[in-house]
N, C-alpha and C. Protein backbone atom coordinates (compact mmCIF):
# COMPACT_ATOMS: atom_id res chain seq x y z
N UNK A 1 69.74 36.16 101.73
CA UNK A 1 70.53 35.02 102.12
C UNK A 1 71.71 34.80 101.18
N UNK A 2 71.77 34.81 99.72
CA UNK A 2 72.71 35.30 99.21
C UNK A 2 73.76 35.77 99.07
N UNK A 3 73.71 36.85 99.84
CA UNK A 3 74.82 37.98 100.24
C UNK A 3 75.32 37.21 101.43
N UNK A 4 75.05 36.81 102.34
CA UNK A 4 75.74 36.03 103.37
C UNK A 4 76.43 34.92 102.93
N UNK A 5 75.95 34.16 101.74
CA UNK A 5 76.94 33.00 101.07
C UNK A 5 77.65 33.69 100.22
N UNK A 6 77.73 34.73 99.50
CA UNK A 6 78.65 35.57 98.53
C UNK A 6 80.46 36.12 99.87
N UNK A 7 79.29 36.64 100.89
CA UNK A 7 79.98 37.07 101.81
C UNK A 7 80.63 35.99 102.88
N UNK A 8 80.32 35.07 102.97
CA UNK A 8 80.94 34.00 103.68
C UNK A 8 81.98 33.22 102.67
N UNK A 9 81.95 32.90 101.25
CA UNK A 9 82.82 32.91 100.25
C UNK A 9 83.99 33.84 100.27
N UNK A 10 83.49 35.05 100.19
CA UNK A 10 84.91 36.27 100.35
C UNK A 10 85.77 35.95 101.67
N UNK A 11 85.12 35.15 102.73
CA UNK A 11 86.13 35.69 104.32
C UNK A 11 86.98 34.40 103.84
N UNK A 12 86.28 33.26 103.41
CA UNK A 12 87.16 31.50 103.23
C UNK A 12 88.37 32.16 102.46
N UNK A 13 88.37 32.72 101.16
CA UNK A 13 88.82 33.47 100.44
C UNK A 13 90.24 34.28 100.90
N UNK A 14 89.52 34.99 101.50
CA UNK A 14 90.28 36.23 102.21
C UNK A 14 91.48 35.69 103.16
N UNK A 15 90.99 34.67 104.00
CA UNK A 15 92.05 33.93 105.49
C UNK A 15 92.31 33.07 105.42
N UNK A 16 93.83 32.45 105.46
CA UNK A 16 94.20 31.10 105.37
C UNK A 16 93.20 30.30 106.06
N UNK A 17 93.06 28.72 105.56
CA UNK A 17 92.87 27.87 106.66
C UNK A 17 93.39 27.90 107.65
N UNK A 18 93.08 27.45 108.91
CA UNK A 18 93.45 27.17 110.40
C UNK A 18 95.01 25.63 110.04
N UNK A 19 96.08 26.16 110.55
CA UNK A 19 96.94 25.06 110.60
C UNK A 19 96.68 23.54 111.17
N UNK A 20 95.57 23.10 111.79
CA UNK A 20 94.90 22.33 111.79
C UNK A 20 94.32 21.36 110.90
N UNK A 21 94.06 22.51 109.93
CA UNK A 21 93.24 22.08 108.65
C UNK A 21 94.17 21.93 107.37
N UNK A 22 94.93 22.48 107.56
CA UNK A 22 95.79 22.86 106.28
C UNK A 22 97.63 22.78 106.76
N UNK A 23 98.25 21.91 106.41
CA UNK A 23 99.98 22.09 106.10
C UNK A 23 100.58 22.20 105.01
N UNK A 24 100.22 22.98 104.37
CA UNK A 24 100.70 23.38 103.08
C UNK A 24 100.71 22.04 101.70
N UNK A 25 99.98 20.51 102.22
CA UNK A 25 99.84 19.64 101.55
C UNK A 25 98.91 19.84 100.38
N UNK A 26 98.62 19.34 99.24
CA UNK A 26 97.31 19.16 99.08
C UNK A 26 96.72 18.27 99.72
N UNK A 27 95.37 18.71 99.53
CA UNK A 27 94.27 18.12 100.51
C UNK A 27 92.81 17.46 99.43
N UNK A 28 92.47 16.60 99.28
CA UNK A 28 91.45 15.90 99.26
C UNK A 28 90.31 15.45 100.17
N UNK A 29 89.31 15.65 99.96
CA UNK A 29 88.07 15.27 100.74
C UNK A 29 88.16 16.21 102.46
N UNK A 30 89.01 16.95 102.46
CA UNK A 30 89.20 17.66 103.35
C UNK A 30 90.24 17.27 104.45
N UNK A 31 91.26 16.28 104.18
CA UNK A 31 92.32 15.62 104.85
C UNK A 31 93.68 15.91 104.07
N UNK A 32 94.48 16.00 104.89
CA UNK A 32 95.63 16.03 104.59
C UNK A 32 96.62 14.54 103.66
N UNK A 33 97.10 14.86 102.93
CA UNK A 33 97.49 13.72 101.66
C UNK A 33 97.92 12.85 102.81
N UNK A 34 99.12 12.91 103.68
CA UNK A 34 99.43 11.93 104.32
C UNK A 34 98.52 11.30 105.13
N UNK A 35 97.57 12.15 105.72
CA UNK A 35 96.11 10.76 106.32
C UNK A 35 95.50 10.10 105.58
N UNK A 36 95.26 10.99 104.53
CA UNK A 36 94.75 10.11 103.73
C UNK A 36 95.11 8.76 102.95
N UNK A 37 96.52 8.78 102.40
CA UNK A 37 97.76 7.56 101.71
C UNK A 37 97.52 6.89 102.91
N UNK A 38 97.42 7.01 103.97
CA UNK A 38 97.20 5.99 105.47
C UNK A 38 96.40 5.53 105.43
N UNK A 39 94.95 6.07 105.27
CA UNK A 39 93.41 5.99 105.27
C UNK A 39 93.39 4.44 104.33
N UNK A 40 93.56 5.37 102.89
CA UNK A 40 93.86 3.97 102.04
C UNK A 40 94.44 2.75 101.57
N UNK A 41 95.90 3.32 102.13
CA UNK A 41 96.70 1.63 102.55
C UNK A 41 95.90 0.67 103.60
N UNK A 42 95.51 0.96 104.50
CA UNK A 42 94.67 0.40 105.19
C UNK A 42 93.74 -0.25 104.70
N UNK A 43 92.52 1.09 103.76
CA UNK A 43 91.69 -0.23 103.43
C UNK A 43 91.56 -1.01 102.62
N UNK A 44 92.75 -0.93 101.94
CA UNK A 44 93.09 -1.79 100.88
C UNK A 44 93.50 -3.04 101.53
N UNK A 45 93.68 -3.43 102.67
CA UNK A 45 93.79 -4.36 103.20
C UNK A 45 93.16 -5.13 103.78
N UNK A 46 92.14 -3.74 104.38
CA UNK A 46 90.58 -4.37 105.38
C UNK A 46 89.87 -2.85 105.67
N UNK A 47 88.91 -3.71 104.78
CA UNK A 47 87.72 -2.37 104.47
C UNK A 47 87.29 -2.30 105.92
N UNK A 48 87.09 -2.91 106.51
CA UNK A 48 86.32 -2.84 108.46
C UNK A 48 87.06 -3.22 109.57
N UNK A 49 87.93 -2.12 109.58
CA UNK A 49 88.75 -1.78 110.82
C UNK A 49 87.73 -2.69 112.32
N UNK A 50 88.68 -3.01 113.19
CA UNK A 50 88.01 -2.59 114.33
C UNK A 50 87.55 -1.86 115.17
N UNK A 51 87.31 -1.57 116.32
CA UNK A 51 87.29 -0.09 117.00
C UNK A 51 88.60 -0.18 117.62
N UNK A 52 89.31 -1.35 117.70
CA UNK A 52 90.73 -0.78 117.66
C UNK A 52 91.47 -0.65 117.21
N UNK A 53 91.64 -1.20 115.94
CA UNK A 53 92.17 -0.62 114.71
C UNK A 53 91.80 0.88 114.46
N UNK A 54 90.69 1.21 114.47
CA UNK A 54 90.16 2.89 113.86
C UNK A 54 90.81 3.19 114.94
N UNK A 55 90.83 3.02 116.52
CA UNK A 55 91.43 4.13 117.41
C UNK A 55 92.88 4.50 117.13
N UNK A 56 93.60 2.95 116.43
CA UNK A 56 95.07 2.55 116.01
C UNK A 56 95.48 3.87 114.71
N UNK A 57 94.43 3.73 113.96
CA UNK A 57 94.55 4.52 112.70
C UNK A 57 94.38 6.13 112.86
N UNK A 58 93.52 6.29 113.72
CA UNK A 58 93.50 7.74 114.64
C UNK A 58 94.57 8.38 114.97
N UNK A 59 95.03 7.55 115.71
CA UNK A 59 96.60 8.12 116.37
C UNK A 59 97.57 8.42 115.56
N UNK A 60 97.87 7.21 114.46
CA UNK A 60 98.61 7.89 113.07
C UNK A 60 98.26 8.61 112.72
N UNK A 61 97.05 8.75 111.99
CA UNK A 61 96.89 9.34 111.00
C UNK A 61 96.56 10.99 111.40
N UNK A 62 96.47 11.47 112.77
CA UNK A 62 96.00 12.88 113.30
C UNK A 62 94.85 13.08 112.92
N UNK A 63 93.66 12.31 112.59
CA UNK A 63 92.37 12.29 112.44
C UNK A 63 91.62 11.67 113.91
N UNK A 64 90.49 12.44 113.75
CA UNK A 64 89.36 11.74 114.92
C UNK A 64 88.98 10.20 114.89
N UNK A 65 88.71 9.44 115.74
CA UNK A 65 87.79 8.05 115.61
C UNK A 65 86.71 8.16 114.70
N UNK A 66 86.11 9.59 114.87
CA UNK A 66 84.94 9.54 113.65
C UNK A 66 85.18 10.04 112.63
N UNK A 67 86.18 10.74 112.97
CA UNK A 67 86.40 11.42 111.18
C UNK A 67 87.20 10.00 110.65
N UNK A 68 87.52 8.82 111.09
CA UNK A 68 88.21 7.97 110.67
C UNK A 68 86.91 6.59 110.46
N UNK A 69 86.23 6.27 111.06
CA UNK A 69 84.60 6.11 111.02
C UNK A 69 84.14 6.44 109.30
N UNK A 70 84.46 7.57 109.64
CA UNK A 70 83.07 8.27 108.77
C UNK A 70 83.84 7.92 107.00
N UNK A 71 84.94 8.42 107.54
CA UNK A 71 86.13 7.81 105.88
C UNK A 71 85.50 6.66 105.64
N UNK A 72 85.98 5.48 106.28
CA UNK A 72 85.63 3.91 105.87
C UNK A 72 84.08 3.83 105.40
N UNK A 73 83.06 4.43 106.11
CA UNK A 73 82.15 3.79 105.55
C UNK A 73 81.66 4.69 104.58
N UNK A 74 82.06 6.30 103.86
CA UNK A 74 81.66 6.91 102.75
C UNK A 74 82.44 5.92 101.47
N UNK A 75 83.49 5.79 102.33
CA UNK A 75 85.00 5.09 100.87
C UNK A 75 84.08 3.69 100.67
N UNK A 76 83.48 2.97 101.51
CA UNK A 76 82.59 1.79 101.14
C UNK A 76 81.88 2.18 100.39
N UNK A 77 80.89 2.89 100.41
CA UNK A 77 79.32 3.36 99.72
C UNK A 77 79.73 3.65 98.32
N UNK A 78 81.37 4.52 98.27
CA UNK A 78 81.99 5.11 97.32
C UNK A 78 82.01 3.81 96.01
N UNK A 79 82.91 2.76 96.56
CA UNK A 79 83.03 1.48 95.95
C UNK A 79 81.71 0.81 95.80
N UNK A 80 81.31 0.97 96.38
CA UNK A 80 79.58 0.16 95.62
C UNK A 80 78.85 0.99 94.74
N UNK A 81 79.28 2.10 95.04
CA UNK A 81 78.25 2.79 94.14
C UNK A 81 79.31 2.26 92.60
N UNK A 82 80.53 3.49 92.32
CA UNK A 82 81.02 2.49 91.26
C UNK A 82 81.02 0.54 90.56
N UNK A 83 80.67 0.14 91.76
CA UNK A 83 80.55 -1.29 91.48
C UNK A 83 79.69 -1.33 90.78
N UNK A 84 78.20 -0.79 91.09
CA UNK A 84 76.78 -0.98 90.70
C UNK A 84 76.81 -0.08 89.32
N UNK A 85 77.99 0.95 88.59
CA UNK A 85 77.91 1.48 87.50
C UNK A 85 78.67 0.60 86.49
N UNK A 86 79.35 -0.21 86.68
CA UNK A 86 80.09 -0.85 86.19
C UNK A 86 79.30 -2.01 85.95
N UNK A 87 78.40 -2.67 86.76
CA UNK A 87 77.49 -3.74 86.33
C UNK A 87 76.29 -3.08 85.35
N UNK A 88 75.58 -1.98 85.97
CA UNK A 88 74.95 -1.43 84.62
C UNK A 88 75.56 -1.07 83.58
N UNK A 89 76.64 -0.37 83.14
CA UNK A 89 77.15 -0.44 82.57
C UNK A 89 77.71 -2.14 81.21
N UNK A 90 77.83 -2.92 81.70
CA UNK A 90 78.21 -3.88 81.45
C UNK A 90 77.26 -5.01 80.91
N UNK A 91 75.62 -4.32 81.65
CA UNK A 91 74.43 -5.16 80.98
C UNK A 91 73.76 -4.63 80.00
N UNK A 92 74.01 -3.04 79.50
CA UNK A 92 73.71 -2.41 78.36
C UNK A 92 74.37 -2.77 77.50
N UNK A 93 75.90 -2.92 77.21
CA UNK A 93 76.37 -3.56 76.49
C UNK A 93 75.95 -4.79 76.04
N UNK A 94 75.87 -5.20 77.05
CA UNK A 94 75.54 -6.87 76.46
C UNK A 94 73.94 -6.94 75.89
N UNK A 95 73.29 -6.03 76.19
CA UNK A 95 71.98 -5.91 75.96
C UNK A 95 71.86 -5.30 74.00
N UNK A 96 72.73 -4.46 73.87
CA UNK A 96 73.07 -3.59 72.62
C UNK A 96 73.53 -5.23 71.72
N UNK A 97 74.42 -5.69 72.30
CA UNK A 97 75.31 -6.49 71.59
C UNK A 97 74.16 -7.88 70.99
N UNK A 98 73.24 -8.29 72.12
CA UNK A 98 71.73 -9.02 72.19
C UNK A 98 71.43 -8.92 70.83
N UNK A 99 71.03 -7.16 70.88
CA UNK A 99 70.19 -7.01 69.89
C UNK A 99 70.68 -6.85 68.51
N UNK A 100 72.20 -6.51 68.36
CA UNK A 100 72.50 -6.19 67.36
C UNK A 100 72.84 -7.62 66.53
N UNK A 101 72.96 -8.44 67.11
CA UNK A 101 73.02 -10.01 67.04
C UNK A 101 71.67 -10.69 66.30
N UNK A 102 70.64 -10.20 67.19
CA UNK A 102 69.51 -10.79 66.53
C UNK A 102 69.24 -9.96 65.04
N UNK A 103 69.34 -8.57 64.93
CA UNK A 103 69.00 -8.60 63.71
C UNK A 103 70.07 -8.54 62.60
N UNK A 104 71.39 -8.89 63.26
CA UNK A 104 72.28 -9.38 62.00
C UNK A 104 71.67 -10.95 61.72
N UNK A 105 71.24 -11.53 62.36
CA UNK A 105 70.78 -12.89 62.40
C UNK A 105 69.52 -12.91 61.32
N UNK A 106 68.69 -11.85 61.24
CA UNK A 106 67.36 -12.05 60.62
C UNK A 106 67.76 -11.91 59.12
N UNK A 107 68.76 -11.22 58.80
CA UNK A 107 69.56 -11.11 57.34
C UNK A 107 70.03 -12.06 56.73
């Protein structure tokens, strides 16, 4: 099985992307920069499109309803997950800071 992922590596390799997939942009998350700068002006405005808004954002952006779907709610999960590192983050500190408090205190 190996050799078929070694060998399926060499053909990606070997042949441009499909012009579909690729306009000579860079590409992130597998979209083209300009859908994407779209993707995110948007939800910087409103994380939960409607279904007519997403059909609205479709049509610009040359993405599917679901590939436009599927953006919003990974880019959500994306932001909570960082949210939830940033609060742990932020209670270790204060937890370190707790302790380093109490035993400057016992001195």
């Amino acid at each position: 099985s190996s050799g078929i992922n070694a060998e399926y590596g060499r053909l990606r390799k070997k042949f441009p992307f499909p012009p579909t997939i690729w306009d000579g942009d860079n590409t992130s998350y597998c979209f083209k920069d300009r859908s994407r700068s779209y993707l995110v002006d948007f939800y910087l405005t409103n994380k939960y499109p409607t279904p007519a808004e997403k059909k609205d954002i479709s049509a610009r952006s040359g993405l599917s309803v679901t590939q436009v779907s599927n953006w919003f709610k990974n880019r959500r999960q994306r932001d909570r997950m960082t949210q939830k590192q940033v609060v742990q983050a932020v209670q270790a500190i204060k937890s370190e800071n707790g302790q380093f408090k109490l035993s400057h205190d016992v001195r």
